[in-house]
C-alpha atoms as a PDB file:
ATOM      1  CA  UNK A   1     -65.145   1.909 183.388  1.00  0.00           C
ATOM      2  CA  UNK A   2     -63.472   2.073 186.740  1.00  0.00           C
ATOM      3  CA  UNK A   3     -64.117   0.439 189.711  1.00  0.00           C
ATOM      4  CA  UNK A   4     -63.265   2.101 192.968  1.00  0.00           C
ATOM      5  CA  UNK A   5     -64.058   0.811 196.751  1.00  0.00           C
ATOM      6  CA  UNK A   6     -62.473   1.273 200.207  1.00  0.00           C
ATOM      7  CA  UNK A   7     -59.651  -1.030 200.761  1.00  0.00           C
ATOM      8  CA  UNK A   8     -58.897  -2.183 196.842  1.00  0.00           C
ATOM      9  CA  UNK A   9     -56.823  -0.794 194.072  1.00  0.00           C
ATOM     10  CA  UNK A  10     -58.781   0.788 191.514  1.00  0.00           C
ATOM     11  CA  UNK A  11     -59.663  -0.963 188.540  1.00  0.00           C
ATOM     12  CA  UNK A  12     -59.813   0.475 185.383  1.00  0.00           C
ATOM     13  CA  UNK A  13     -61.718  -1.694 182.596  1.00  0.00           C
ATOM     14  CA  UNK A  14     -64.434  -1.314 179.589  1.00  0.00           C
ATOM     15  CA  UNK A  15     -67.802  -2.730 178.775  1.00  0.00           C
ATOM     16  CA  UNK A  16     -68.059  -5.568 176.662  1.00  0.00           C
ATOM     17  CA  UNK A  17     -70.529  -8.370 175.221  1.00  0.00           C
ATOM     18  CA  UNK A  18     -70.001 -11.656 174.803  1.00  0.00           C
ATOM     19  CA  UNK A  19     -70.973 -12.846 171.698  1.00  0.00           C
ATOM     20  CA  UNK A  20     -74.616 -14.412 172.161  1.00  0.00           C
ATOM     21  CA  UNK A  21     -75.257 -10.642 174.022  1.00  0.00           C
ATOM     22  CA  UNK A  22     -73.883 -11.286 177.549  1.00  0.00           C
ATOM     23  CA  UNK A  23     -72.613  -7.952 178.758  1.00  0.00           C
ATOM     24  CA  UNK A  24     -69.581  -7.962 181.563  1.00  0.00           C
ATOM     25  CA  UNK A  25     -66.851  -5.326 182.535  1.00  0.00           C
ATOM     26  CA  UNK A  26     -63.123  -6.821 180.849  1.00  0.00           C
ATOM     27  CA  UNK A  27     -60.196  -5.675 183.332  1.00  0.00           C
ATOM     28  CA  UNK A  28     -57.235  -7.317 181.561  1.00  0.00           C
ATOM     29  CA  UNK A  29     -56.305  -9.772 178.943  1.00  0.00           C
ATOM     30  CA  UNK A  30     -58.349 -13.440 179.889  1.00  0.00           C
ATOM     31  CA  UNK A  31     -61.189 -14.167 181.705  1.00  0.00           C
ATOM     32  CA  UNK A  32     -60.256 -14.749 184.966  1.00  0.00           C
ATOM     33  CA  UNK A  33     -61.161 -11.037 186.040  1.00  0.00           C
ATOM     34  CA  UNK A  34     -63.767 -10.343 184.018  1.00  0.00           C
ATOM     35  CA  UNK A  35     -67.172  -9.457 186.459  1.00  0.00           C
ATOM     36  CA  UNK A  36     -70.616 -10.602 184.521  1.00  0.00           C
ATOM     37  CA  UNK A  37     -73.354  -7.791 185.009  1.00  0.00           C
ATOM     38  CA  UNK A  38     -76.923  -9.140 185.958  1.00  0.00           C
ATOM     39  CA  UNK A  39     -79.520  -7.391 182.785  1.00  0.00           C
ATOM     40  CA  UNK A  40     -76.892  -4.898 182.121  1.00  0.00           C
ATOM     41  CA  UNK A  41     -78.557  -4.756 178.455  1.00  0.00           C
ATOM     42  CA  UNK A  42     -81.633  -3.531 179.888  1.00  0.00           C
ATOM     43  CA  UNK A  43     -79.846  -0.858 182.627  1.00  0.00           C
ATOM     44  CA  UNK A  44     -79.727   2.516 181.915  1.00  0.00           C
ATOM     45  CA  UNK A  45     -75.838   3.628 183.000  1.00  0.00           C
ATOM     46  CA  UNK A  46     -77.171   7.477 184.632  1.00  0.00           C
ATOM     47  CA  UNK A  47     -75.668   8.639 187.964  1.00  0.00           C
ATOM     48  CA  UNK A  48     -77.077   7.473 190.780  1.00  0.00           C
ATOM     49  CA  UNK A  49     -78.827   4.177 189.324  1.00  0.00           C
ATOM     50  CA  UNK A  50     -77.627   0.746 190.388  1.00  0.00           C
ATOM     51  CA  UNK A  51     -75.863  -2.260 188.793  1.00  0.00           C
ATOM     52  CA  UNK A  52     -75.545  -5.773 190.179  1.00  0.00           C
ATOM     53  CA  UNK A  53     -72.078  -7.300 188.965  1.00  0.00           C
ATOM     54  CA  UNK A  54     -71.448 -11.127 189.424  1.00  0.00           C
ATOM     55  CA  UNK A  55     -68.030 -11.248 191.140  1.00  0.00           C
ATOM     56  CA  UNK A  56     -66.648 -14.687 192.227  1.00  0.00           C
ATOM     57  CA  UNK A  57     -69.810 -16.380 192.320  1.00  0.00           C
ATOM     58  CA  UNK A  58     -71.908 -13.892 194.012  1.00  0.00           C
ATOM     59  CA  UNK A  59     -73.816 -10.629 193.112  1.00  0.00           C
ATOM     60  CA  UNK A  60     -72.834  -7.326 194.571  1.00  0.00           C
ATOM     61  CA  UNK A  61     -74.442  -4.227 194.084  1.00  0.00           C
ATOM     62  CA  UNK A  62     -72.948  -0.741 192.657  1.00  0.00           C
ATOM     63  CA  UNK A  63     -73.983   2.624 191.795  1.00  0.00           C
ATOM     64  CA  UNK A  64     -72.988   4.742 189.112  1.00  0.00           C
ATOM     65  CA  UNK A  65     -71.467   8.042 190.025  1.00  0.00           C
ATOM     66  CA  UNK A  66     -70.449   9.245 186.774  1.00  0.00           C
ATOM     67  CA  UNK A  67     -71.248   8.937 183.475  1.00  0.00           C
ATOM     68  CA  UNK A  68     -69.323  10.299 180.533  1.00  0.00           C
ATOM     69  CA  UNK A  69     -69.313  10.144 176.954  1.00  0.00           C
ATOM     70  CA  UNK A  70     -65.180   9.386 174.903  1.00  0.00           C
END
């Protein structure tokens, strides 16, 4: 996964679940980066749809420009 916005450094990261099914994007080793994502079990992940990551305590919405399969 990478996250890109005006003004940041990209962020390059992967999909994970926590175990009991939580879903969140992991950035680097630890927890203090990691951004929770609001359903994402039930999202579909198709350009142009939008996600709602948790970061620092409150919800911000994305959309997904590209999806490709490793």
């Amino acid at each position: 996964m990478r996250r890109f916005e005006p003004h940041a450094e990209d962020k390059i990261g992967r999909l994970r679940r926590k175990p009991g099914g939580q879903w969140y994007f992991d950035y680097e080793e630890g927890e203090r980066d990691d951004e929770i994502g609001f359903r994402l079990g039930e999202e579909r992940f198709r350009q142009g749809e939008y996600i709602s990551i948790s970061r620092q305590g409150q919800m911000h919405t994305f959309q997904v420009k590209l999806v490709e399969r490793l």
